[in-house]
C-alpha atoms as a PDB file:
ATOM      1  CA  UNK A   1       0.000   0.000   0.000  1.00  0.00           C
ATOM      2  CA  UNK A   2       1.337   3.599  -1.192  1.00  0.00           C
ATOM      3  CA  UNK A   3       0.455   6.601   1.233  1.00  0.00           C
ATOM      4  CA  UNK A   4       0.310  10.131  -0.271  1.00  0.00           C
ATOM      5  CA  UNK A   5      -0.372  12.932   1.565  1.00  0.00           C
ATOM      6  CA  UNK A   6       0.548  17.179   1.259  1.00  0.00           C
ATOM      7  CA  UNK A   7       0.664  19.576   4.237  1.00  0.00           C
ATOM      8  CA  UNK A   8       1.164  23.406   3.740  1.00  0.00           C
ATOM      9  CA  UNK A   9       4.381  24.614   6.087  1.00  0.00           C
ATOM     10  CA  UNK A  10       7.544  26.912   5.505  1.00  0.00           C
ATOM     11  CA  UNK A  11       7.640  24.880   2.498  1.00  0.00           C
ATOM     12  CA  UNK A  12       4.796  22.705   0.593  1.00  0.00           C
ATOM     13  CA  UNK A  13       6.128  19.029   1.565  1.00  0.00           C
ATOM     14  CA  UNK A  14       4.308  16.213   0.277  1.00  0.00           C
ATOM     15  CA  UNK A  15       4.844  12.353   1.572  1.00  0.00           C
ATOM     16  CA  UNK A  16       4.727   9.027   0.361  1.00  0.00           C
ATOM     17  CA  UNK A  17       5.184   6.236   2.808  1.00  0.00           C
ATOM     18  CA  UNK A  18       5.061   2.179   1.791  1.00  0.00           C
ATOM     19  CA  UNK A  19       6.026  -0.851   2.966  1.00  0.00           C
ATOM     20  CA  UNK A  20       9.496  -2.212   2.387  1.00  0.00           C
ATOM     21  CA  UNK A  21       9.444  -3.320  -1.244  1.00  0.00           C
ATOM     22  CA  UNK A  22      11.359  -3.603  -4.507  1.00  0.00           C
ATOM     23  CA  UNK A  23       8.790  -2.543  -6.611  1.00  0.00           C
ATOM     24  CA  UNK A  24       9.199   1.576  -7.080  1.00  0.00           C
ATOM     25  CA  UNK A  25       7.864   2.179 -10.340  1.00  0.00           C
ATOM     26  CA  UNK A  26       4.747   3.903  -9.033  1.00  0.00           C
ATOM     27  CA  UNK A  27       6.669   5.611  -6.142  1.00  0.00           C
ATOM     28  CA  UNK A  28       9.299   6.763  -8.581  1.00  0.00           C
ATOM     29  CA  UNK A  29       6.534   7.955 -10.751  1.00  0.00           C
ATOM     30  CA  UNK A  30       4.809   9.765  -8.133  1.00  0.00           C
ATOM     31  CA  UNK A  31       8.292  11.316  -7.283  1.00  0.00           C
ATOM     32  CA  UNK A  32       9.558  12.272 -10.951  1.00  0.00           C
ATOM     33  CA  UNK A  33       6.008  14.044 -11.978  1.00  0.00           C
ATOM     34  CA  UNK A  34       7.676  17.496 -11.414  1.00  0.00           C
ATOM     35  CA  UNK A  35      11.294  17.156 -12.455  1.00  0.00           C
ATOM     36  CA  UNK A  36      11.912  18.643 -15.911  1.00  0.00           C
ATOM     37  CA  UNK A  37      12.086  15.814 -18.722  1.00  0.00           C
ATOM     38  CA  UNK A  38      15.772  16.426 -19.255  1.00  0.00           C
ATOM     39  CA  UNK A  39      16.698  14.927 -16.096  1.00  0.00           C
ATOM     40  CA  UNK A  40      13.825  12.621 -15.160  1.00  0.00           C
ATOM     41  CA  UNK A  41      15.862   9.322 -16.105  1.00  0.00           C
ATOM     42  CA  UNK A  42      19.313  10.408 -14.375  1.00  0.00           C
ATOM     43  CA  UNK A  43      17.178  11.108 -11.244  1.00  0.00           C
ATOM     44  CA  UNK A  44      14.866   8.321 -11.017  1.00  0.00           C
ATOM     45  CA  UNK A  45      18.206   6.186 -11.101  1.00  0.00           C
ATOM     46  CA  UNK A  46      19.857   8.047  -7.861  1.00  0.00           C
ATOM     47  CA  UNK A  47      16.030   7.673  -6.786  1.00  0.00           C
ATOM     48  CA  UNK A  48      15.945   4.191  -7.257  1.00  0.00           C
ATOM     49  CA  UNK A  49      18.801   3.679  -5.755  1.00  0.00           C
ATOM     50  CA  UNK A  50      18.061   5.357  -2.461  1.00  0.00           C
ATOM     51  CA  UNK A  51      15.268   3.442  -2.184  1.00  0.00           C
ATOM     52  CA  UNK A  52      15.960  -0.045  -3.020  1.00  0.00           C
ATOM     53  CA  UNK A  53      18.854   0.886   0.013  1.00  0.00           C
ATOM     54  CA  UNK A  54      15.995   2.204   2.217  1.00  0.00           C
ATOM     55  CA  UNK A  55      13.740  -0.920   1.668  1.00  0.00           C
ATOM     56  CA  UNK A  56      16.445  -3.529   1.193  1.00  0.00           C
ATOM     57  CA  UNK A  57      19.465  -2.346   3.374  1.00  0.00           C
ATOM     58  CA  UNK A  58      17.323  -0.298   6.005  1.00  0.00           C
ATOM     59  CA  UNK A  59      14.392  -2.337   6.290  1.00  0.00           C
ATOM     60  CA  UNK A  60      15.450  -6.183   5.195  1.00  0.00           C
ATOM     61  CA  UNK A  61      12.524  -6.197   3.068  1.00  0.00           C
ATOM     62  CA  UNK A  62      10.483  -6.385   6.260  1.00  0.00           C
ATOM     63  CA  UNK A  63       7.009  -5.602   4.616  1.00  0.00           C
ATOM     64  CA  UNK A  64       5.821  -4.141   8.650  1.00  0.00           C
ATOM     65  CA  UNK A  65       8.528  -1.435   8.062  1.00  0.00           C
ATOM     66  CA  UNK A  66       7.902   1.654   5.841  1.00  0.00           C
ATOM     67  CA  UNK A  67       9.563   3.661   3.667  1.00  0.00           C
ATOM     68  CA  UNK A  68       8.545   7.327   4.205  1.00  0.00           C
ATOM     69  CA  UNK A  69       9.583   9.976   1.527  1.00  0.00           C
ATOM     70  CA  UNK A  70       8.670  13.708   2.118  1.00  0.00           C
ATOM     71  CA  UNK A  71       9.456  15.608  -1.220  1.00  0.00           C
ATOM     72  CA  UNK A  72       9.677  19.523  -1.806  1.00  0.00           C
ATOM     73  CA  UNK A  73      10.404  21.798  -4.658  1.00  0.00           C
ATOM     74  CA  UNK A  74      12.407  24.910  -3.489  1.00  0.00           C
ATOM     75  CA  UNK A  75      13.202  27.485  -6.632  1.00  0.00           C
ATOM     76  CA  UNK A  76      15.194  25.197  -8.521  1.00  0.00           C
ATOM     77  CA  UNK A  77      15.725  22.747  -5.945  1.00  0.00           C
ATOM     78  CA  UNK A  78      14.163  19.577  -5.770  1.00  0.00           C
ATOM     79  CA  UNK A  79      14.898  17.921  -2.363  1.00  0.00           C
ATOM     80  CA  UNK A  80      13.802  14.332  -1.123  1.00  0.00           C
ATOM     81  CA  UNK A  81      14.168  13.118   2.534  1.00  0.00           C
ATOM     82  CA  UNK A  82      13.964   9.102   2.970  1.00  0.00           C
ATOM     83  CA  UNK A  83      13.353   7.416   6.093  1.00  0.00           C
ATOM     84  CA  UNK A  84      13.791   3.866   7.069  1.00  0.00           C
ATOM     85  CA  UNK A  85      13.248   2.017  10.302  1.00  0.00           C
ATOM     86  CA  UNK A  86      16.504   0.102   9.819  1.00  0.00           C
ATOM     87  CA  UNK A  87      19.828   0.255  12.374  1.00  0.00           C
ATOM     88  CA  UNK A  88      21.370   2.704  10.189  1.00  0.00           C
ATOM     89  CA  UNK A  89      23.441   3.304   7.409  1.00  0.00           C
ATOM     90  CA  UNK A  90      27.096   4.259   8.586  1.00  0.00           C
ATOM     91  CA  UNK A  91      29.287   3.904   5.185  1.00  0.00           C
ATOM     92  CA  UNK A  92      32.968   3.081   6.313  1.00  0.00           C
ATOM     93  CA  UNK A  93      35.610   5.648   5.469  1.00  0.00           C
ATOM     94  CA  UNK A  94      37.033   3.155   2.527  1.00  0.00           C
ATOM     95  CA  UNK A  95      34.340   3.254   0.654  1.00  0.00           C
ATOM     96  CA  UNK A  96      33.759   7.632   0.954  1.00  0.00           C
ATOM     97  CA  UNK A  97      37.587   7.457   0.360  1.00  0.00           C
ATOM     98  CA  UNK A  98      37.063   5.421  -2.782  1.00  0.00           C
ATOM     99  CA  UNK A  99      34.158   8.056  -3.947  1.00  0.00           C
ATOM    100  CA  UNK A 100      37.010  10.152  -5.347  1.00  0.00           C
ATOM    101  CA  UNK A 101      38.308   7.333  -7.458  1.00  0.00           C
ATOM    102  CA  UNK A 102      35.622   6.356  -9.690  1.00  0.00           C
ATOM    103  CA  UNK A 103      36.076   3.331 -11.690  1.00  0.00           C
ATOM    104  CA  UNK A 104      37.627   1.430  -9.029  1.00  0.00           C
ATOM    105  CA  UNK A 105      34.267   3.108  -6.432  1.00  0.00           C
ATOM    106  CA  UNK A 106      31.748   2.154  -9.105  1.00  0.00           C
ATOM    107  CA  UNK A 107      32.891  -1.658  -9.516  1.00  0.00           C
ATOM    108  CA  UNK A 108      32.949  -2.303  -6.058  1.00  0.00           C
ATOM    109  CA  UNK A 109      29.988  -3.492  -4.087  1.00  0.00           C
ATOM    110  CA  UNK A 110      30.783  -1.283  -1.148  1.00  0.00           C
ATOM    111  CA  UNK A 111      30.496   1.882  -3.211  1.00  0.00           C
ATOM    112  CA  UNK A 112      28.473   1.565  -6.018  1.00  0.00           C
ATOM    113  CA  UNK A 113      25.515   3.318  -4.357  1.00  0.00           C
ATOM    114  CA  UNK A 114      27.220   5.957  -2.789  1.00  0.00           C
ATOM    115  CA  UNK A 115      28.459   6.644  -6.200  1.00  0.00           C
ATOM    116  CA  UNK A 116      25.753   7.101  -8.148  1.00  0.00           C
ATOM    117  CA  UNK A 117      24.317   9.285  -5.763  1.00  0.00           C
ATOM    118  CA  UNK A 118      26.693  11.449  -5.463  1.00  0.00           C
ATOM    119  CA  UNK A 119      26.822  11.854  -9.208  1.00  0.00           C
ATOM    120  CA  UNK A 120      23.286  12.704  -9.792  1.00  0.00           C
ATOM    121  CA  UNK A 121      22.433  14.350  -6.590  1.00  0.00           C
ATOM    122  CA  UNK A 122      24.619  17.885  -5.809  1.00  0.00           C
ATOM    123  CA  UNK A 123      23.293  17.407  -2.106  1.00  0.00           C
ATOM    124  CA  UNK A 124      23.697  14.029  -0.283  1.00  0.00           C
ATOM    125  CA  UNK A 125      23.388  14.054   3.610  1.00  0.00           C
ATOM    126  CA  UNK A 126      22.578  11.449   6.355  1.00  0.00           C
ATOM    127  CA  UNK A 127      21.188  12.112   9.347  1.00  0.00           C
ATOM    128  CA  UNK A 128      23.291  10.834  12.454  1.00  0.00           C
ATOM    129  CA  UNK A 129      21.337   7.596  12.782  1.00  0.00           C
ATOM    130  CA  UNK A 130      22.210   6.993   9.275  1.00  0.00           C
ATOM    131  CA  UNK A 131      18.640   6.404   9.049  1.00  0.00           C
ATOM    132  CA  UNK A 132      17.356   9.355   7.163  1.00  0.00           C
ATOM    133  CA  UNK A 133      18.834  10.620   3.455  1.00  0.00           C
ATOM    134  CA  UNK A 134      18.707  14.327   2.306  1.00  0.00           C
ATOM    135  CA  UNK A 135      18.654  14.422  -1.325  1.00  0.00           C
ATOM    136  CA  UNK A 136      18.884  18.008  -3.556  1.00  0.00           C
ATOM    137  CA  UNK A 137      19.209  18.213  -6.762  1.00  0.00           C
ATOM    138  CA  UNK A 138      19.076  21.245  -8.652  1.00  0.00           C
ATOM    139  CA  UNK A 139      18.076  21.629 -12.075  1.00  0.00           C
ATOM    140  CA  UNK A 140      18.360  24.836 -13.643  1.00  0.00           C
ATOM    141  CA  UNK A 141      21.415  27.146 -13.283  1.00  0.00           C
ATOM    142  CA  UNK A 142      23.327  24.192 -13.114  1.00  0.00           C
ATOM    143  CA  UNK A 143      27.187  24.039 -14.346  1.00  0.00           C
ATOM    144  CA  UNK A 144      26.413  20.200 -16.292  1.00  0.00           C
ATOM    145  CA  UNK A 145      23.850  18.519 -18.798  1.00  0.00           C
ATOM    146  CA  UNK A 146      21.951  15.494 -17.371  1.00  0.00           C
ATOM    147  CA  UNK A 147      24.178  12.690 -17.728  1.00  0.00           C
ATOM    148  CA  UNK A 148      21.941  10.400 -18.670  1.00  0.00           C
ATOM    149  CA  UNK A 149      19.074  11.458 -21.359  1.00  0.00           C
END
């Protein structure tokens, strides 16, 4: 089951929250429905990829545990918080060391993640649990094309 709701604040935040699964496509739609078309496919990948963590990592696939995604757009900033009700993601300091090195970050297991997300988000941040995940990305202004098109 997908839960969407929108509350007026400082900022207008809406939510999704589901049960710990592998199957995103309507989430990610739901997600993607704003971003410009130019970069809809580069970030529903780091998307995709924060969530299959959140789901698989964070919540073992435990379908009693949710998933909860608040989303905002700022200007030209689109930001996405994800929650999970794991332990905790706490990524050792060989694989952010290896983030600098791509090709050898990118083949290993260990980093693969991190590294796509820090290539299509210009904003990645944990909260100190390591159970929450600040994404921004923005869209105009920006100094690069969308990698993928």
């Amino acid at each position: 089951m997908i839960a969407v709701s929108s509350r007026l604040a400082k900022r207008n935040w809406n939510t999704i929250s589901f049960a710990s699964t592998l199957y995103l496509v309507p989430i990610l739609d739901l997600l993607l429905s704003e971003i410009p078309s130019q970069w809809r496919q580069e970030v529903r990948l780091g998307l995709q990829e924060a969530l299959v963590n959140a789901a698989k990592h964070g919540n073992q696939l435990d379908p009693s545990k949710t998933v909860l995604v608040r989303f905002s757009v700022v200007a030209d900033q689109y930001w996405w918080v994800i929650s999970d009700q794991g332990n905790g993601f706490r990524p050792s300091s060989e694989c952010l060391s290896n983030l600098e090195e791509s090709v050898s970050c990118h083949e290993r297991e260990c980093g693969r993640g991190l590294y796509i997300l820090h290539q299509v988000f210009d904003k990645v941040q944990w909260n100190r649990q390591g159970t929450e995940l600040r994404l921004c990305k923005q869209v105009k202004h920006t100094l690069r094309a969308p990698v993928i098109t």
